[in-house]
C-alpha atoms as a PDB file:
ATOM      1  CA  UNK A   1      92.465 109.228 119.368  1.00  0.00           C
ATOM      2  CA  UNK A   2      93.672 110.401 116.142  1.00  0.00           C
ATOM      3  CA  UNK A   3      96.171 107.920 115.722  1.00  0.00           C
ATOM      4  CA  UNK A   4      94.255 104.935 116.788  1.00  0.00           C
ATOM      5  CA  UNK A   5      93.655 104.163 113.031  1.00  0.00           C
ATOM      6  CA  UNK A   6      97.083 103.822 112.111  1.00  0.00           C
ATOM      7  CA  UNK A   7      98.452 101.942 115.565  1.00  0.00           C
ATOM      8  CA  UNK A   8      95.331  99.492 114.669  1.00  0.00           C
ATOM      9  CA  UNK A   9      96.392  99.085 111.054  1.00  0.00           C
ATOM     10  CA  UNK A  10      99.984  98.302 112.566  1.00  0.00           C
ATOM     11  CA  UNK A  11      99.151  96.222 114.703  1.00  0.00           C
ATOM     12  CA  UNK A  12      96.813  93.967 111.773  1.00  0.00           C
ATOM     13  CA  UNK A  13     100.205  94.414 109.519  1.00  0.00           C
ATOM     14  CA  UNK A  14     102.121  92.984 112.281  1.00  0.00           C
ATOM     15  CA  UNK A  15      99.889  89.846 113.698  1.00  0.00           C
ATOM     16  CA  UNK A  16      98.947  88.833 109.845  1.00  0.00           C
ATOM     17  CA  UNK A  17     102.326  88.944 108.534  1.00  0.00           C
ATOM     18  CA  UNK A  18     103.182  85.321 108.464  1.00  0.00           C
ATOM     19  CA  UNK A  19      99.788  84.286 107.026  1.00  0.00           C
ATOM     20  CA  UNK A  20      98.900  86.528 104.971  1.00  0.00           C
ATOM     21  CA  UNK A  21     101.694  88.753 103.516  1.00  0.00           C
ATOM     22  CA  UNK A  22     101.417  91.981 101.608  1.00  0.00           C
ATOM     23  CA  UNK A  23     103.479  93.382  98.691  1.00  0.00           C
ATOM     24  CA  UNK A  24     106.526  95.845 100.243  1.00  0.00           C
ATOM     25  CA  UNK A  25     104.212  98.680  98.261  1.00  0.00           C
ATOM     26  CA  UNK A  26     101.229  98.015 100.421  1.00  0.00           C
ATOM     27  CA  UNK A  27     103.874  97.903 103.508  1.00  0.00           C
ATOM     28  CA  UNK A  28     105.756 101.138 102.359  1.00  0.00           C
ATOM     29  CA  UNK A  29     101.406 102.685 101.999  1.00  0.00           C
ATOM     30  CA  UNK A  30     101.131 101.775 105.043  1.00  0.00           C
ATOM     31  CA  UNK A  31     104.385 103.068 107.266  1.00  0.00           C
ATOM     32  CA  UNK A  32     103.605 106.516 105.270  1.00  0.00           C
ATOM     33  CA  UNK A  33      99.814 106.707 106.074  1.00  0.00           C
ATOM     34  CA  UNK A  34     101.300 106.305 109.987  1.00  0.00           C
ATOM     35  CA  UNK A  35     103.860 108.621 109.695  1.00  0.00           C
ATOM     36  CA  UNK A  36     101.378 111.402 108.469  1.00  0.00           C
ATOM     37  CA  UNK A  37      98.868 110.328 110.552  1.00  0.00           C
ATOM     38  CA  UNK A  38     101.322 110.419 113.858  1.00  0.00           C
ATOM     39  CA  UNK A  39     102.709 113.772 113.208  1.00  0.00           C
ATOM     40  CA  UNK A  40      99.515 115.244 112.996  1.00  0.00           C
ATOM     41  CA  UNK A  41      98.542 113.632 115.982  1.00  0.00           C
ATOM     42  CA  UNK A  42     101.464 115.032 117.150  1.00  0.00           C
ATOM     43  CA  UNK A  43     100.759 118.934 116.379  1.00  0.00           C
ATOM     44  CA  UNK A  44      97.470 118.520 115.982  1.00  0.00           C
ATOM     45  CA  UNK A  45      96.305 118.640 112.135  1.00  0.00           C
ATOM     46  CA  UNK A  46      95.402 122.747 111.946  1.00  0.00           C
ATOM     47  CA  UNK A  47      99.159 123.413 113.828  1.00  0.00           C
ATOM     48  CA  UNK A  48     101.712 121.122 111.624  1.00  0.00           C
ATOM     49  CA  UNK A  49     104.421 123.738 111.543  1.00  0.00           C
ATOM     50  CA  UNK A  50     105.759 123.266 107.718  1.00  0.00           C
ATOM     51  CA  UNK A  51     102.014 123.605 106.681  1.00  0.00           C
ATOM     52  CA  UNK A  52     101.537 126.366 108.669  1.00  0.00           C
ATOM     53  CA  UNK A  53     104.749 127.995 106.894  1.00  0.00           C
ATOM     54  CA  UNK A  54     102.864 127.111 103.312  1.00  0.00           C
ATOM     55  CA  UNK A  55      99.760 128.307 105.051  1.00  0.00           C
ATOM     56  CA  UNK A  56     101.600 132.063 105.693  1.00  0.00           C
ATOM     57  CA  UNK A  57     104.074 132.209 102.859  1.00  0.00           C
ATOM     58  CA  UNK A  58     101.481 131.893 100.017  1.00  0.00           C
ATOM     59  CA  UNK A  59      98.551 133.417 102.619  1.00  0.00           C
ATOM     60  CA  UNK A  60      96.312 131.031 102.656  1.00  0.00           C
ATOM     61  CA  UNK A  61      93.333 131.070 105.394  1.00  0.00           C
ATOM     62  CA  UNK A  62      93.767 127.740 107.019  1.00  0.00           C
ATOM     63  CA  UNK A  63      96.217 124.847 107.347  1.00  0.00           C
ATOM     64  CA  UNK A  64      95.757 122.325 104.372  1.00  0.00           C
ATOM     65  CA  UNK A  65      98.114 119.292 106.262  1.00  0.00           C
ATOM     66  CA  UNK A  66      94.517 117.742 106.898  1.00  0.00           C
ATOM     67  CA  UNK A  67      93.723 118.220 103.201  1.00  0.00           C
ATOM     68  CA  UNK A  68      96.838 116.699 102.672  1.00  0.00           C
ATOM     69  CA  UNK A  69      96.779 113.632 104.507  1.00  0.00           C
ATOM     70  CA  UNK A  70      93.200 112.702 103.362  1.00  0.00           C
ATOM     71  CA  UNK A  71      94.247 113.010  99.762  1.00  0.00           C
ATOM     72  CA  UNK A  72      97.659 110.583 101.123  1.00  0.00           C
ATOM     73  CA  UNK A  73      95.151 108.263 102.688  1.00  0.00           C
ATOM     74  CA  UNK A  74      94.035 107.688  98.915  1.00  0.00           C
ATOM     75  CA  UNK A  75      97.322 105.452  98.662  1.00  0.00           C
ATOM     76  CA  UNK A  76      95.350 103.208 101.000  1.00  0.00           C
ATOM     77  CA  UNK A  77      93.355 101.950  97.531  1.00  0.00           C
ATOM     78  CA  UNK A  78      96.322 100.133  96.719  1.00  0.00           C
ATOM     79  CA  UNK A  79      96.096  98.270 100.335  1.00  0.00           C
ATOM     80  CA  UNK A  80      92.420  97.216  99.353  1.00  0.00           C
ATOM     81  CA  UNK A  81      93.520  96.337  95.920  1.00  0.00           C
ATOM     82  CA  UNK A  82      95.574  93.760  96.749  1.00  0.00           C
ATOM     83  CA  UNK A  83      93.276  92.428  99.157  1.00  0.00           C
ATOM     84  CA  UNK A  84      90.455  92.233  96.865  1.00  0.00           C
ATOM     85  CA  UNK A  85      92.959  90.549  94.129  1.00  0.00           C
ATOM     86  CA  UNK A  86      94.338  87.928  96.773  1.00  0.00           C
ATOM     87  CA  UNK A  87      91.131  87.113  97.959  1.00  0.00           C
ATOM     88  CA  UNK A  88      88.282  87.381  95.949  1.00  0.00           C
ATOM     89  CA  UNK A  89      87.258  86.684  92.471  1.00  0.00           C
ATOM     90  CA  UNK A  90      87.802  90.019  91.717  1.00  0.00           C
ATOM     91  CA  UNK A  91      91.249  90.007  89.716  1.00  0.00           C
ATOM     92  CA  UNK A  92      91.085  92.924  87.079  1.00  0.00           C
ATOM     93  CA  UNK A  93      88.817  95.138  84.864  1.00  0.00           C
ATOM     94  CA  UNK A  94      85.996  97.631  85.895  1.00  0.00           C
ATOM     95  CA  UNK A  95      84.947  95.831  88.943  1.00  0.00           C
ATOM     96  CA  UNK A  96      88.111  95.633  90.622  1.00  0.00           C
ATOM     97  CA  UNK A  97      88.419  99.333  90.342  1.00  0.00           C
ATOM     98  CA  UNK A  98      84.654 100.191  91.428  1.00  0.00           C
ATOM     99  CA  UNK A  99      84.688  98.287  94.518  1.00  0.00           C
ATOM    100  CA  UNK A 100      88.039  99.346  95.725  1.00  0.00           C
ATOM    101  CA  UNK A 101      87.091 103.330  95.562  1.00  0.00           C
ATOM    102  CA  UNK A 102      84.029 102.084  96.937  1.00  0.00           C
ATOM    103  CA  UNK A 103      85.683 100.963  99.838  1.00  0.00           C
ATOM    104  CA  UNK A 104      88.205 103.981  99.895  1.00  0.00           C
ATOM    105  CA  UNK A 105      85.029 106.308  99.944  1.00  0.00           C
ATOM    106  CA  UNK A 106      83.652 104.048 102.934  1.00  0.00           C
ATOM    107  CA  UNK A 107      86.885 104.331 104.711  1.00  0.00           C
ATOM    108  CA  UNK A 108      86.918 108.094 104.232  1.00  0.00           C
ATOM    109  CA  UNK A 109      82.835 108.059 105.079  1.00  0.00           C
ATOM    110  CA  UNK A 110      83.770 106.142 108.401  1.00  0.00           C
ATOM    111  CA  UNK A 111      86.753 108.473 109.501  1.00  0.00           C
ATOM    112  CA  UNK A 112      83.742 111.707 108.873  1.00  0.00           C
ATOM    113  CA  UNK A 113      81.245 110.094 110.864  1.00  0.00           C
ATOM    114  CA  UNK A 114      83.676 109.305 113.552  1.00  0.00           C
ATOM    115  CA  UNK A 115      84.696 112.520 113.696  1.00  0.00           C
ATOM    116  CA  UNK A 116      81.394 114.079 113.672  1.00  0.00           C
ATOM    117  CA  UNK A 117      80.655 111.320 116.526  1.00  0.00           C
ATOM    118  CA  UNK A 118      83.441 112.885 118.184  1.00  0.00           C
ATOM    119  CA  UNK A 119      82.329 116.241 118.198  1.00  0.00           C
ATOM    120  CA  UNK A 120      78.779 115.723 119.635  1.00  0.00           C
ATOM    121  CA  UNK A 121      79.916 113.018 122.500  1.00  0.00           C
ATOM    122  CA  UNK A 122      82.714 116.248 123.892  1.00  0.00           C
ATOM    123  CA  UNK A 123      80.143 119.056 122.987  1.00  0.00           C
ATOM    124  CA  UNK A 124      82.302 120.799 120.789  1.00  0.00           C
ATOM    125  CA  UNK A 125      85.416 121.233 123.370  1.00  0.00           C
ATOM    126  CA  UNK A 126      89.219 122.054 122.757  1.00  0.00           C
ATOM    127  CA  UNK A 127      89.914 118.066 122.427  1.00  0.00           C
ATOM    128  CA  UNK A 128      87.371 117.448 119.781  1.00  0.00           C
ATOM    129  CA  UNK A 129      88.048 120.928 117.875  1.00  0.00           C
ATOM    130  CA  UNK A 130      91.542 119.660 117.324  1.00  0.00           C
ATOM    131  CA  UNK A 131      90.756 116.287 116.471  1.00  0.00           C
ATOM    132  CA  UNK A 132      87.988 117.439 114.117  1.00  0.00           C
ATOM    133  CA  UNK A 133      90.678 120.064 112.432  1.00  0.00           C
ATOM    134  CA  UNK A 134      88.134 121.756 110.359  1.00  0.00           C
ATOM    135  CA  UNK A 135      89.145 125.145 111.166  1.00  0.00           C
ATOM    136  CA  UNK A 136      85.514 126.654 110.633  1.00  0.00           C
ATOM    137  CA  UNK A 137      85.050 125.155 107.136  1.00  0.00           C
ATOM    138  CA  UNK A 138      81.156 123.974 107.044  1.00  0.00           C
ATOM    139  CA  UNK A 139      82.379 121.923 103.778  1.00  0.00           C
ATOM    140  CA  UNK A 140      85.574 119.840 105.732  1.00  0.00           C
ATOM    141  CA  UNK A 141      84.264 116.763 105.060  1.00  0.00           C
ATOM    142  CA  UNK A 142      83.035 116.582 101.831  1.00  0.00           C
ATOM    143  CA  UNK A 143      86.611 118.050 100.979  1.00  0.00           C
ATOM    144  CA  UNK A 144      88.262 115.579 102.754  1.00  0.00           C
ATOM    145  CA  UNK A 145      86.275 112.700 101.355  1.00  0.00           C
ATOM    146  CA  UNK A 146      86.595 114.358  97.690  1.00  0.00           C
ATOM    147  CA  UNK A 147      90.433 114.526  98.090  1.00  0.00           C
ATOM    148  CA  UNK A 148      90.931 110.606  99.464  1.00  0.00           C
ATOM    149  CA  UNK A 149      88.315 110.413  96.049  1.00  0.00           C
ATOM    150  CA  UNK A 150      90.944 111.732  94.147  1.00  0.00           C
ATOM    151  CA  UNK A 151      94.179 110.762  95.614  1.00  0.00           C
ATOM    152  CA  UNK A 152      92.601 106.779  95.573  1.00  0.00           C
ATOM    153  CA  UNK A 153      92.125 107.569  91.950  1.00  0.00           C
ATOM    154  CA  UNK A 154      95.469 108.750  91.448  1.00  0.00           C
ATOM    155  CA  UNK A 155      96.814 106.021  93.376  1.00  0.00           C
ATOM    156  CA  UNK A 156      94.929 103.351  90.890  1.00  0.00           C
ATOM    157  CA  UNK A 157      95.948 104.664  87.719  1.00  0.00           C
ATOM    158  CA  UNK A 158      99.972 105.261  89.422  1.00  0.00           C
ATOM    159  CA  UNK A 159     100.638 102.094  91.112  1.00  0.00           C
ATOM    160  CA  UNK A 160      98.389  99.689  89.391  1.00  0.00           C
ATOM    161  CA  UNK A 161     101.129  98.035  86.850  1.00  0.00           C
ATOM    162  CA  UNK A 162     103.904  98.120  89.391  1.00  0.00           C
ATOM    163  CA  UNK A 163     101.360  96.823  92.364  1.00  0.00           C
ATOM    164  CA  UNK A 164     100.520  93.720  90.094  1.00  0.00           C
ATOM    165  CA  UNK A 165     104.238  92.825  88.968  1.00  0.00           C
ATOM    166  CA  UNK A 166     104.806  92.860  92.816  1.00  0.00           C
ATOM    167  CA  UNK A 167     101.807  90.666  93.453  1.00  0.00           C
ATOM    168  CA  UNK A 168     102.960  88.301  90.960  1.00  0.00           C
ATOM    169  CA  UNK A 169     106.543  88.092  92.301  1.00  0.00           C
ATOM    170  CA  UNK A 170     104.841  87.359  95.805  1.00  0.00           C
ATOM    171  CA  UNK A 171     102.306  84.968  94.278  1.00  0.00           C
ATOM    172  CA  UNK A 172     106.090  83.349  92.756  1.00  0.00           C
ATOM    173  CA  UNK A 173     107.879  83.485  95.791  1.00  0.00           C
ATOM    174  CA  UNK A 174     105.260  81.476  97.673  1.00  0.00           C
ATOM    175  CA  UNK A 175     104.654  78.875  94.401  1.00  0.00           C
ATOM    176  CA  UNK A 176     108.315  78.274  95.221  1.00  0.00           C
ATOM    177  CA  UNK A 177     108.600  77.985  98.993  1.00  0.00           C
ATOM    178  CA  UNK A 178     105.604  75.073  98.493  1.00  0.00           C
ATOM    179  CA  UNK A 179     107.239  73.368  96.062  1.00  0.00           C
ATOM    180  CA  UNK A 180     110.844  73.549  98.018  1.00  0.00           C
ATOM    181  CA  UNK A 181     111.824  70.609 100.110  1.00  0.00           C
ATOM    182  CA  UNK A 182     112.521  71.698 103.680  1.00  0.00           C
END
């Protein structure tokens, strides 16, 4: 259950390839929001061993690789940015940047409340403890949704220049292909 995100987004990535394809930065976002999402599938997201290493070597009282991956999942903002840009009127400025955290923050709002769904359909058992990973922290997800916040910011102000040189190359490459004789 906690990788069904990611095998859905793979599987959208892979069908809508040939019609409607992405920058390799949205791709790379992608295979890296996977990866982190499948390894803590994997251990669970309170048990990833190198966080639990960080969690005993500087003390800390909990296992941050959930903190971690929601502020990763941030990098999803340049995903939505290009799909706003591609197809909608939305092309730059204020706007652009407004409604893709807005849609980040839903994202993040979605994955909380499916979570929380989660808990109260298993009663609070082992299965939804671990998928939850909250590890007794009241204030899990307003953290979590903070930190994609935050990491979507960071991801904007990054990325932005080298996501639209590599939207214009793409926006090239497909001005050419229609214009080649086959």
């Amino acid at each position: 259950m906690e990788v069904l995100p990611a095998v859905v987004v793979i599987i959208i990535a892979i069908v809508t390839y040939n019609k409607f394809r992405l920058t390799t930065l949205s791709y790379v976002i992608i295979a890296i929001l996977s990866i982190t999402m499948f390894i803590g599938g994997h251990y669970t997201y309170s048990k990833v061993p190198l966080f639990n290493w960080i969690k005993d070597y500087f003390d800390l009282n909990r296992n941050h690789y959930d903190r971690f991956g929601h502020f990763l999942k941030g990098l999803f903002a340049i995903v939505i940015r290009e799909i706003l840009i591609r197809k909608s009127p939305l092309v730059k400025g204020p706007w652009l940047v407004a409604v893709t955290l807005s849609f980040s923050l839903s994202i993040g709002a979605l994955y909380e409340i499916t979570e929380w769904l989660a808990s109260k359909v298993t009663q609070g058992k082992k299965a939804s403890t671990e998928f939850l990973g909250t590890q007794g922290d009241v204030w899990d997800s307003q953290w979590d949704m903070s930190l994609t916040l935050i990491g979507s910011i960071i991801a904007l102000i990054i990325f932005s220049k080298l996501h639209n040189k590599l939207i214009a190359n793409l926006k090239n490459r497909k001005l050419i292909e229609k214009n080649t004789p086959k």
